[in-house]
Protein backbone atom coordinates (compact mmCIF):
# COMPACT_ATOMS: atom_id res chain seq x y z
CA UNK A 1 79.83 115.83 89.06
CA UNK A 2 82.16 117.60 86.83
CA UNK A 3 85.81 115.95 86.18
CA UNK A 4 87.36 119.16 87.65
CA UNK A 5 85.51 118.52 90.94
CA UNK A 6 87.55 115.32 92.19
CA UNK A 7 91.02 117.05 92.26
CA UNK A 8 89.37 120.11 93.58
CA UNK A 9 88.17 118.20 96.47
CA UNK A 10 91.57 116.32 96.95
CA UNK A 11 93.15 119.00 97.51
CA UNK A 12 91.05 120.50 100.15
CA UNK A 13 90.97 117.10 101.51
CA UNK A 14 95.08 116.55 101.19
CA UNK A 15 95.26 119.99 103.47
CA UNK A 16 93.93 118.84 106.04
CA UNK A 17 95.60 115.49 105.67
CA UNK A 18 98.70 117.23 105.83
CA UNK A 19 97.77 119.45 109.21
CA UNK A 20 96.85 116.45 111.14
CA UNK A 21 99.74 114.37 109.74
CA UNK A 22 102.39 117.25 111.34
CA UNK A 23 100.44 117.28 114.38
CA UNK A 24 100.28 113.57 114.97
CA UNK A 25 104.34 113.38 113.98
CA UNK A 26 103.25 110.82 110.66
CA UNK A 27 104.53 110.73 107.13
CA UNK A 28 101.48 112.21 104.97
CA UNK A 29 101.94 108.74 102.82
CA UNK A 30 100.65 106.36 105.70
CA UNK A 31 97.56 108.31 105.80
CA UNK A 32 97.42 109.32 102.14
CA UNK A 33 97.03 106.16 100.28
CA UNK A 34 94.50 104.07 102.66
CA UNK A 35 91.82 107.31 102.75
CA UNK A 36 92.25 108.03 99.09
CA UNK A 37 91.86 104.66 98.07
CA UNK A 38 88.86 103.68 100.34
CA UNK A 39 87.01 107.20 99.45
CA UNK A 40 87.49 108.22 96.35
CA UNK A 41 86.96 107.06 93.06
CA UNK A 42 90.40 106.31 91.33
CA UNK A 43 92.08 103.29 90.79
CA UNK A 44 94.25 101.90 93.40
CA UNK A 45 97.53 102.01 91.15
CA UNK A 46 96.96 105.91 90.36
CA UNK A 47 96.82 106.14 94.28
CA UNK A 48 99.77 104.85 95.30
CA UNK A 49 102.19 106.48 92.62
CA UNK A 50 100.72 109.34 93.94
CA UNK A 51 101.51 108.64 97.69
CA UNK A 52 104.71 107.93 96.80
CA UNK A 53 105.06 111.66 95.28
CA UNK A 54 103.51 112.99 98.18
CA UNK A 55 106.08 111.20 100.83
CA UNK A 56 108.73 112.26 97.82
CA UNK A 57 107.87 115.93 98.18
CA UNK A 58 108.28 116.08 101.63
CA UNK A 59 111.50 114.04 101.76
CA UNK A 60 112.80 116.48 99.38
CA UNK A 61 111.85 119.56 101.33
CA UNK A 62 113.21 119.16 104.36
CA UNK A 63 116.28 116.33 103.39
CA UNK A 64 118.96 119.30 102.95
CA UNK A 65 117.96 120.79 106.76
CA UNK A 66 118.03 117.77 108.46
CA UNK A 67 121.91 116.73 106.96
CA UNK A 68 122.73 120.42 107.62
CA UNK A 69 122.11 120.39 111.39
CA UNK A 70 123.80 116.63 111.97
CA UNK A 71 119.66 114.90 112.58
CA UNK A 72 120.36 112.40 109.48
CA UNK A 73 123.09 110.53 108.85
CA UNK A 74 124.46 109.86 105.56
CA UNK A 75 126.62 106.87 107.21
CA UNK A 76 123.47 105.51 108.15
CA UNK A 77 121.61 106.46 105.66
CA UNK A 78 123.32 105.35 102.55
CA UNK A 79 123.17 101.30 103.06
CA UNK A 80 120.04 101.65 104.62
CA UNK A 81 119.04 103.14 101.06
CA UNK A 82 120.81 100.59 99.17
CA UNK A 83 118.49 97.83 100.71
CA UNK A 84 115.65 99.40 101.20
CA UNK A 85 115.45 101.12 97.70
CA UNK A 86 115.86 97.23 95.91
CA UNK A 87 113.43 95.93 98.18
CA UNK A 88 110.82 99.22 97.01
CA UNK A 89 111.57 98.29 93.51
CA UNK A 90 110.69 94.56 93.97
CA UNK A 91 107.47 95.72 96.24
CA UNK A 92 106.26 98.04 93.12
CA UNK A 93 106.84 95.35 90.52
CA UNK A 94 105.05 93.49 92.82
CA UNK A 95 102.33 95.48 93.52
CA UNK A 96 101.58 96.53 89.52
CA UNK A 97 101.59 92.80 88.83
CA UNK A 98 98.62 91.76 91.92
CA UNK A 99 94.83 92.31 91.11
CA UNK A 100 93.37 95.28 92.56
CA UNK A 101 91.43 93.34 95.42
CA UNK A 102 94.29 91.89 96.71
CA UNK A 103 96.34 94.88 97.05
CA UNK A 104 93.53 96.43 99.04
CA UNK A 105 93.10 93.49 101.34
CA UNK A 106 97.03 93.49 101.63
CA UNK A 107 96.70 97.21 102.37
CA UNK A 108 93.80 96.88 104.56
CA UNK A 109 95.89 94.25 107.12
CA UNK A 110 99.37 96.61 106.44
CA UNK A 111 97.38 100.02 107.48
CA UNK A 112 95.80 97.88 110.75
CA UNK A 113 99.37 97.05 111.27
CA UNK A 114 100.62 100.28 111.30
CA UNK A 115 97.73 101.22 113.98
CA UNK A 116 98.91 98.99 116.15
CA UNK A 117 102.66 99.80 116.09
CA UNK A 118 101.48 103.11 116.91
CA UNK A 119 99.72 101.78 119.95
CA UNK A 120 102.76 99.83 121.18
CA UNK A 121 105.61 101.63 120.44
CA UNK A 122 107.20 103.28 123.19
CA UNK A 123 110.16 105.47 121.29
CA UNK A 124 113.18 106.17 123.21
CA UNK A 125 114.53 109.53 123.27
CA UNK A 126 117.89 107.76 123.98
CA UNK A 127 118.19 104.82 123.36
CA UNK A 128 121.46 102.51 125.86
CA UNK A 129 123.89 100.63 123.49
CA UNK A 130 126.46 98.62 125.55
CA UNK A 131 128.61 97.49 122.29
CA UNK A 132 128.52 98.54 118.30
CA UNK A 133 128.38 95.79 116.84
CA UNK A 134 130.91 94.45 114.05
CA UNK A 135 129.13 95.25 110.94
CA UNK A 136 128.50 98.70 112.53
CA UNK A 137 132.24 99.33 113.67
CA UNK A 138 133.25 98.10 109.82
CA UNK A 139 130.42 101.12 108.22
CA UNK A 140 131.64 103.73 110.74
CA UNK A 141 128.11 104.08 111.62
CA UNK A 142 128.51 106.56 114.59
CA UNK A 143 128.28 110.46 114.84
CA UNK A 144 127.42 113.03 116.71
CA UNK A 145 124.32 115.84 117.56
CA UNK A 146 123.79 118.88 119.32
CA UNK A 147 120.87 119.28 121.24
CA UNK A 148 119.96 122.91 121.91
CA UNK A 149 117.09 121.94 124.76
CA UNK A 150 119.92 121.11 127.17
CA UNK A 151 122.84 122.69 125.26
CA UNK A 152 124.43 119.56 125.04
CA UNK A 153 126.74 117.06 122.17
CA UNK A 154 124.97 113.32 122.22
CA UNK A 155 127.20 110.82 120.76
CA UNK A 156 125.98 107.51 119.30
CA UNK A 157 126.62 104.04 118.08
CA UNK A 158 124.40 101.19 116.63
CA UNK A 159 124.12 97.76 117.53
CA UNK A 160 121.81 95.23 115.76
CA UNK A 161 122.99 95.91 112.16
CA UNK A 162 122.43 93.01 110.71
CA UNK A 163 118.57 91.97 111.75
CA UNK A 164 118.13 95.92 111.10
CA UNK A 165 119.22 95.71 107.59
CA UNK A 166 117.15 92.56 106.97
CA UNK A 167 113.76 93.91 108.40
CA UNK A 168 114.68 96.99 105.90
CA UNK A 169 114.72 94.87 103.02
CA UNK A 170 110.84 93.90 104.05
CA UNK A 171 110.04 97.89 105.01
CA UNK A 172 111.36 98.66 101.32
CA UNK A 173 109.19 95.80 99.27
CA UNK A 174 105.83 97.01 101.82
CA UNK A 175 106.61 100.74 100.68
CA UNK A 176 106.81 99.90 96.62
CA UNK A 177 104.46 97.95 96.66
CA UNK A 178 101.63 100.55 98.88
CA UNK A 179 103.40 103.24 98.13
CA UNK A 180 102.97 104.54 101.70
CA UNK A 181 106.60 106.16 102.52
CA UNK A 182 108.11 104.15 105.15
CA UNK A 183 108.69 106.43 108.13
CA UNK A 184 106.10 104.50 110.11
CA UNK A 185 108.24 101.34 110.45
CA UNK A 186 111.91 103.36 109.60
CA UNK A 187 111.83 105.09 113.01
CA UNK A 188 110.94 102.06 115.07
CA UNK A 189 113.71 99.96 113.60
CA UNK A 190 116.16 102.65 113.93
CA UNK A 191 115.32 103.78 117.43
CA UNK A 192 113.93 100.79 119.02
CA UNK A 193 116.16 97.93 117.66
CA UNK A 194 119.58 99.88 116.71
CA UNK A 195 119.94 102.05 119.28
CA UNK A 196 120.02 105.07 117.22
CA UNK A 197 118.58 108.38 119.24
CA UNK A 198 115.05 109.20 118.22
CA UNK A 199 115.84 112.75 116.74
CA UNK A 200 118.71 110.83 114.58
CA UNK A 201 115.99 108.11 113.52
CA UNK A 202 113.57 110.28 112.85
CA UNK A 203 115.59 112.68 110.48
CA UNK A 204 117.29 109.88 108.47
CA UNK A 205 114.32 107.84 108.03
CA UNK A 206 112.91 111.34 106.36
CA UNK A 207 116.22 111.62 104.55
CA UNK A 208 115.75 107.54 103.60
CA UNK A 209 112.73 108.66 102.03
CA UNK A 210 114.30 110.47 99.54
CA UNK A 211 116.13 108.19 98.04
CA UNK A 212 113.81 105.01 98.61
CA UNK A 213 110.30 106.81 96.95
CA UNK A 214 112.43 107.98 94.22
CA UNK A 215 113.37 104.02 93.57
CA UNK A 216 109.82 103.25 93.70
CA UNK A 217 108.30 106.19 92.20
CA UNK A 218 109.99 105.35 88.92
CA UNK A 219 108.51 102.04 88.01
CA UNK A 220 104.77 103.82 88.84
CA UNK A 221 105.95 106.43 86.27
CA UNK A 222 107.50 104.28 83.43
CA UNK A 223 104.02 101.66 84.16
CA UNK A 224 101.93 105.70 83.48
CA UNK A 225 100.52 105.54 86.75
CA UNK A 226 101.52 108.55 88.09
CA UNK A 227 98.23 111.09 87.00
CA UNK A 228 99.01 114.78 87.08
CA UNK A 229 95.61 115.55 88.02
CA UNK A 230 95.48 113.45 91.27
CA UNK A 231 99.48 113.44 92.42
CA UNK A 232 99.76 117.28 91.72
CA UNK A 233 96.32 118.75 94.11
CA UNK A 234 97.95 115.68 96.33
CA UNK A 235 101.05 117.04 96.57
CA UNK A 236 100.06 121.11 96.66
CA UNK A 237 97.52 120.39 99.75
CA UNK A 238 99.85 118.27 101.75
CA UNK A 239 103.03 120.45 101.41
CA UNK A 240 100.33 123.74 102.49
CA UNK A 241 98.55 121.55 105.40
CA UNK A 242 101.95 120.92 107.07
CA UNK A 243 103.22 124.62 106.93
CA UNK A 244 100.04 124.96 108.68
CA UNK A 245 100.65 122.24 110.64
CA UNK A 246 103.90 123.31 111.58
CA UNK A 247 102.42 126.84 113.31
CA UNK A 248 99.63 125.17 114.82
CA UNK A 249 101.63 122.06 116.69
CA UNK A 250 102.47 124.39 119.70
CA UNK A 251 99.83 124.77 121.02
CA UNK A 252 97.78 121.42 119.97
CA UNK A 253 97.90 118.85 122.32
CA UNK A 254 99.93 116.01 120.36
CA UNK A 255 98.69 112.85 122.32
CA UNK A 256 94.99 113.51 121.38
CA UNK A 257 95.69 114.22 117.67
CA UNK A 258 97.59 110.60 117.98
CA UNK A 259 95.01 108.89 119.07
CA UNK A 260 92.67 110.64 116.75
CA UNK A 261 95.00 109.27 113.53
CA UNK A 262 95.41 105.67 115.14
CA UNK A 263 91.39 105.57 115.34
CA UNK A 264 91.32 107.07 111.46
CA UNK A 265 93.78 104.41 110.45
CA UNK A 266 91.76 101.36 112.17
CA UNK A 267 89.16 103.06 109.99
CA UNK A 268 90.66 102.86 106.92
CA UNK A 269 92.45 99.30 107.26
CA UNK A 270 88.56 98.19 108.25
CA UNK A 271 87.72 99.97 104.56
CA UNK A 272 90.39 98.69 102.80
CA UNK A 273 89.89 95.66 103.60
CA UNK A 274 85.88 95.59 103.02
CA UNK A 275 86.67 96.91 99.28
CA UNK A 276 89.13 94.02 98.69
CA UNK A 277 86.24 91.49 99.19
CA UNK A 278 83.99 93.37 97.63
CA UNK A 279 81.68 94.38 100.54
């Protein structure tokens, strides 16, 4: 085949990745890196610097909108960032240093993982929290959100701060060193264990992105393992898919395209790991 062909078929392939990720309500990264990895032939370190691009890109885009209309929090946000971004620079260090096989195996068990925290997790829309908790009080981690459904102001408060922050620190080494994004395990933390409303978990944990890829994304660029010629068609297809995405998600029917990514991803952690031992 002729070296033009490969990024040519990325980004066809990258579209669609990016329609199903919008429809399914998943970071492009989560689906980006096991897929491209287990199908295609480029090393796994050009693969993850770009899947941290990609999750970049579309932190970027739609970071300003979310602080604009009160869905991310920068209270939140900002020592969330500050632990998860050191733990992504430990994780890519991390990851550059590990042989190829084992970063697939690790990858392989991570993306099965993920599957199954899809399965289980039951978000809450909003989530009961008695008492903030010290730490919380102290960060002024609290605000405010208007919810145009019911035409209505939600307040909220955290509780859990402290085993939040240290479960971040392990999100932020898993997402340097895969370079998957972390939305995947960001909303679940947020919503499920600090008590912070699912549109408010889901909007800073895009914000979070912004900040902790960027940590990340700079050790894969100083190492040169950021390729223009995969992380650009990468980046183009996703960011088109999910405009396409966007239009087509009213009238999809969101539970089957879930269950349709958590079979794709049992699929690719099964890959994943059968290329890390060689099979």
């Amino acid at each position: 085949m002729p070296w033009w062909s490969w990024p040519l078929i990325l980004l066809v392939f990258c579209f669609i990745l990016g329609v199903v990720a919008v429809l399914a309500g998943v970071g492009g990264g989560v689906l980006f890196v096991p897929l491209v990895s287990g199908f295609f032939p480029f090393h796994i370190d050009f693969v993850r610097g770009a899947g941290l691009m990609v999750a970049l890109a579309g932190a970027l885009a739609a970071g300003p909108g979310l602080l604009k209309r009160n869905l991310a929090s920068l209270r939140l946000a900002l020592p969330v960032a500050l632990i998860t971004s050191s733990g992504a620079i430990v994780g890519a260090h991390l990851g550059l240093a590990l042989p190829p096989h084992i970063i697939q195996l690790s990858l392989g068990i991570t993306i099965l993982g993920i599957a199954i925290l899809l399965i289980l997790a039951k978000n809450k829309e909003f989530p009961e929290v008695p008492k903030q908790d010290a730490l919380s009080l102290a960060l002024g981690i609290n605000g405010s959100y208007y919810e145009p459904n019911t035409d209505t102001v939600h307040d909220w408060k955290t509780h859990k701060t402290v085993p939040g922050m240290l479960l971040f620190i392990v999100i932020g080494v898993m997402a340097g060193m895969f370079g998957l994004g972390a939305g995947w395990a960001n909303v679940p933390v947020l919503n499920l264990l600090m008590g912070v409303p699912l549109k408010v978990a889901v909007g800073t944990s895009k914000f979070l992105l912004s900040i902790t890829d960027t940590s990340a994304a700079w050790v894969y660029l100083n190492q040169g393992c950021v390729v223009p010629l995969i992380a650009i068609p990468s980046i183009v297809g996703l960011m088109g898919g999910s405009f396409v995405g966007v239009r087509l998600l009213a009238k999809a029917k969101p539970k089957f395209i879930r269950y349709m990514v958590i079979g794709v991803l049992l699929f690719a952690g099964v890959r994943s790991l059968m290329k890390g031992l060689g099979i």
